[in-house]
C-alpha atoms as a PDB file:
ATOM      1  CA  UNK A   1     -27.919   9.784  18.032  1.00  0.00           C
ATOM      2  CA  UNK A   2     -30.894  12.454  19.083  1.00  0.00           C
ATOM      3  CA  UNK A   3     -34.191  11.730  18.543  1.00  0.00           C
ATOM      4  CA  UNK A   4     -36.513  13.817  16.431  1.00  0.00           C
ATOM      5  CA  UNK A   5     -38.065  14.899  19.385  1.00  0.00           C
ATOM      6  CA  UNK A   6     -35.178  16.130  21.239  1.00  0.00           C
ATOM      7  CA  UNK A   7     -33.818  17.318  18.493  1.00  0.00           C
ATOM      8  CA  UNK A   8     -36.621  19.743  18.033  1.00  0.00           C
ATOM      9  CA  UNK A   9     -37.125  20.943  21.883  1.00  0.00           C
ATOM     10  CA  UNK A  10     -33.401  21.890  21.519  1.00  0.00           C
ATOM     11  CA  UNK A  11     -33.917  23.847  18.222  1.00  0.00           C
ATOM     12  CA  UNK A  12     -36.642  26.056  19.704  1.00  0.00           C
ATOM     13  CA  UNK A  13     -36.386  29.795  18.469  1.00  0.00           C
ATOM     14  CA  UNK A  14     -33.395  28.699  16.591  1.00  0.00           C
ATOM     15  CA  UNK A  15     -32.900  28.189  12.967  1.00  0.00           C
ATOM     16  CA  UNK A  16     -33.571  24.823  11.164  1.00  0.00           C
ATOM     17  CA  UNK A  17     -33.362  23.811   8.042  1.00  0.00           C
ATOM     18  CA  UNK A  18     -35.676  20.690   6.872  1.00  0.00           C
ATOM     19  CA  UNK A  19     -35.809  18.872   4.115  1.00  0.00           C
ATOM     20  CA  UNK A  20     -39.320  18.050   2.463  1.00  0.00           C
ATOM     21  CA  UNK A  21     -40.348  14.517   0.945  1.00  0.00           C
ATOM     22  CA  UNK A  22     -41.077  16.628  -2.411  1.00  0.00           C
ATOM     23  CA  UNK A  23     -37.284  18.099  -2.439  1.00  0.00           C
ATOM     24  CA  UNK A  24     -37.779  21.497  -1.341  1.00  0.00           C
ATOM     25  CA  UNK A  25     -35.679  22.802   1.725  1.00  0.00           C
ATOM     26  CA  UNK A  26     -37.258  25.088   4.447  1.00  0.00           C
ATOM     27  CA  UNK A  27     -34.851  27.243   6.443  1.00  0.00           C
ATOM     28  CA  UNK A  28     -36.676  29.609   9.293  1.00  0.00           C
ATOM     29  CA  UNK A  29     -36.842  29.854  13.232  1.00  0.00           C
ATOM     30  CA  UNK A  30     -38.740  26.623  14.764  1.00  0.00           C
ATOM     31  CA  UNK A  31     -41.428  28.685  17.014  1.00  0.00           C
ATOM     32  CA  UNK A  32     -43.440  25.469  17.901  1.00  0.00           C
ATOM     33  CA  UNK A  33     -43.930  21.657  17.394  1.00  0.00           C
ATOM     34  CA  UNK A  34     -46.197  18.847  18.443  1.00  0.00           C
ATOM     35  CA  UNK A  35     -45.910  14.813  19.328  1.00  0.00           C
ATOM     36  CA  UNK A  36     -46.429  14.558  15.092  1.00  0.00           C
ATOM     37  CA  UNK A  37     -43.468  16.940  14.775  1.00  0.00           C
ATOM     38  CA  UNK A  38     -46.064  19.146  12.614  1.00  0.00           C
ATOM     39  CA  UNK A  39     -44.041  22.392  13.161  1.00  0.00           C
ATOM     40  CA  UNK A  40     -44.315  26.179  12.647  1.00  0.00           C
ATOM     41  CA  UNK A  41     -41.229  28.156  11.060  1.00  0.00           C
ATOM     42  CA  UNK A  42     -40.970  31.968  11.337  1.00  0.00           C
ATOM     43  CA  UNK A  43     -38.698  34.247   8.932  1.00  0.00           C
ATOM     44  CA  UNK A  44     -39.244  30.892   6.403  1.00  0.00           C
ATOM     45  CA  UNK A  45     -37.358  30.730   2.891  1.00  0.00           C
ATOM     46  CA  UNK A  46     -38.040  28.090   0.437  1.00  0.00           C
ATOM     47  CA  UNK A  47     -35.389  26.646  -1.707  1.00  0.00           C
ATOM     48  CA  UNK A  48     -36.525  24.823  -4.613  1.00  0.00           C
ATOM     49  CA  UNK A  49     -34.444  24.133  -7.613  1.00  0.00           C
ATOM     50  CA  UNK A  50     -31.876  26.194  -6.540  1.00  0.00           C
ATOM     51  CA  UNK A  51     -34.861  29.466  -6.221  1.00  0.00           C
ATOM     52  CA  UNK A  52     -35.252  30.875  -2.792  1.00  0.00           C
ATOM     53  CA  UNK A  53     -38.244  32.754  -1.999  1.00  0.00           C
ATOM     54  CA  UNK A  54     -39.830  34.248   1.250  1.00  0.00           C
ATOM     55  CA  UNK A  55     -42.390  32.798   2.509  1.00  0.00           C
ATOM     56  CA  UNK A  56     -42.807  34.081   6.115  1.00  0.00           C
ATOM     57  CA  UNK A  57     -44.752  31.907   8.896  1.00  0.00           C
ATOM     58  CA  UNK A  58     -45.949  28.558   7.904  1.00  0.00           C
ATOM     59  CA  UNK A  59     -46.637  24.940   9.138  1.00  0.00           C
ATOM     60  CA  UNK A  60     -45.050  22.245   8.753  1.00  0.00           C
ATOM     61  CA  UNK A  61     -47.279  19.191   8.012  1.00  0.00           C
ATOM     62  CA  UNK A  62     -44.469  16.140  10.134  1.00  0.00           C
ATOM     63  CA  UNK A  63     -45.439  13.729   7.496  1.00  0.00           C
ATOM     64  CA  UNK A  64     -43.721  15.380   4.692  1.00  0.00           C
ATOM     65  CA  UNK A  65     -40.379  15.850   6.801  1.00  0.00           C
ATOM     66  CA  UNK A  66     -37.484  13.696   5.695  1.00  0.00           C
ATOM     67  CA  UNK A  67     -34.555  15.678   7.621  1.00  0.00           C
ATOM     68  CA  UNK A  68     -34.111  18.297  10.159  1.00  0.00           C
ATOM     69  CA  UNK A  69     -30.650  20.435  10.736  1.00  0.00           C
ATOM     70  CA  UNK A  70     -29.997  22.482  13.124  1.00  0.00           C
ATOM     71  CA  UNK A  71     -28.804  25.637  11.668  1.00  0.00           C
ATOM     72  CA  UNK A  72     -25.364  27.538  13.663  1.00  0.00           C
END
């Protein structure tokens, strides 16, 4: 099994999709994370409820992370 951090130096400028404590998913290209796996996403889309909306760049606060997949 990888570990977060791993996981996420692979997944640089590649697409991820993470799951959010709240339910929402956030698909984009990981550009960046730190040791708290706080992360920014470029090209980001939110899916919430089965809506999808463009969101652009944002930050990922680590805390609220419950999953992160590799996208292919």
């Amino acid at each position: 099994m990888a570990t977060p951090l791993n996981l996420l130096d692979k997944s640089i400028e590649k697409q991820v999709s993470i799951k959010l404590k709240d339910g929402r998913i956030m698909e984009g290209k990981l550009m960046g994370y730190d040791e708290y796996m706080n992360m920014v996403l470029e090209g980001t889309e939110e899916e919430n409820n089965g809506e999808r909306r463009r969101l652009g760049t944002v930050i990922l606060r680590g805390n609220n992370v419950v999953s992160i997949t590799p996208r292919t």
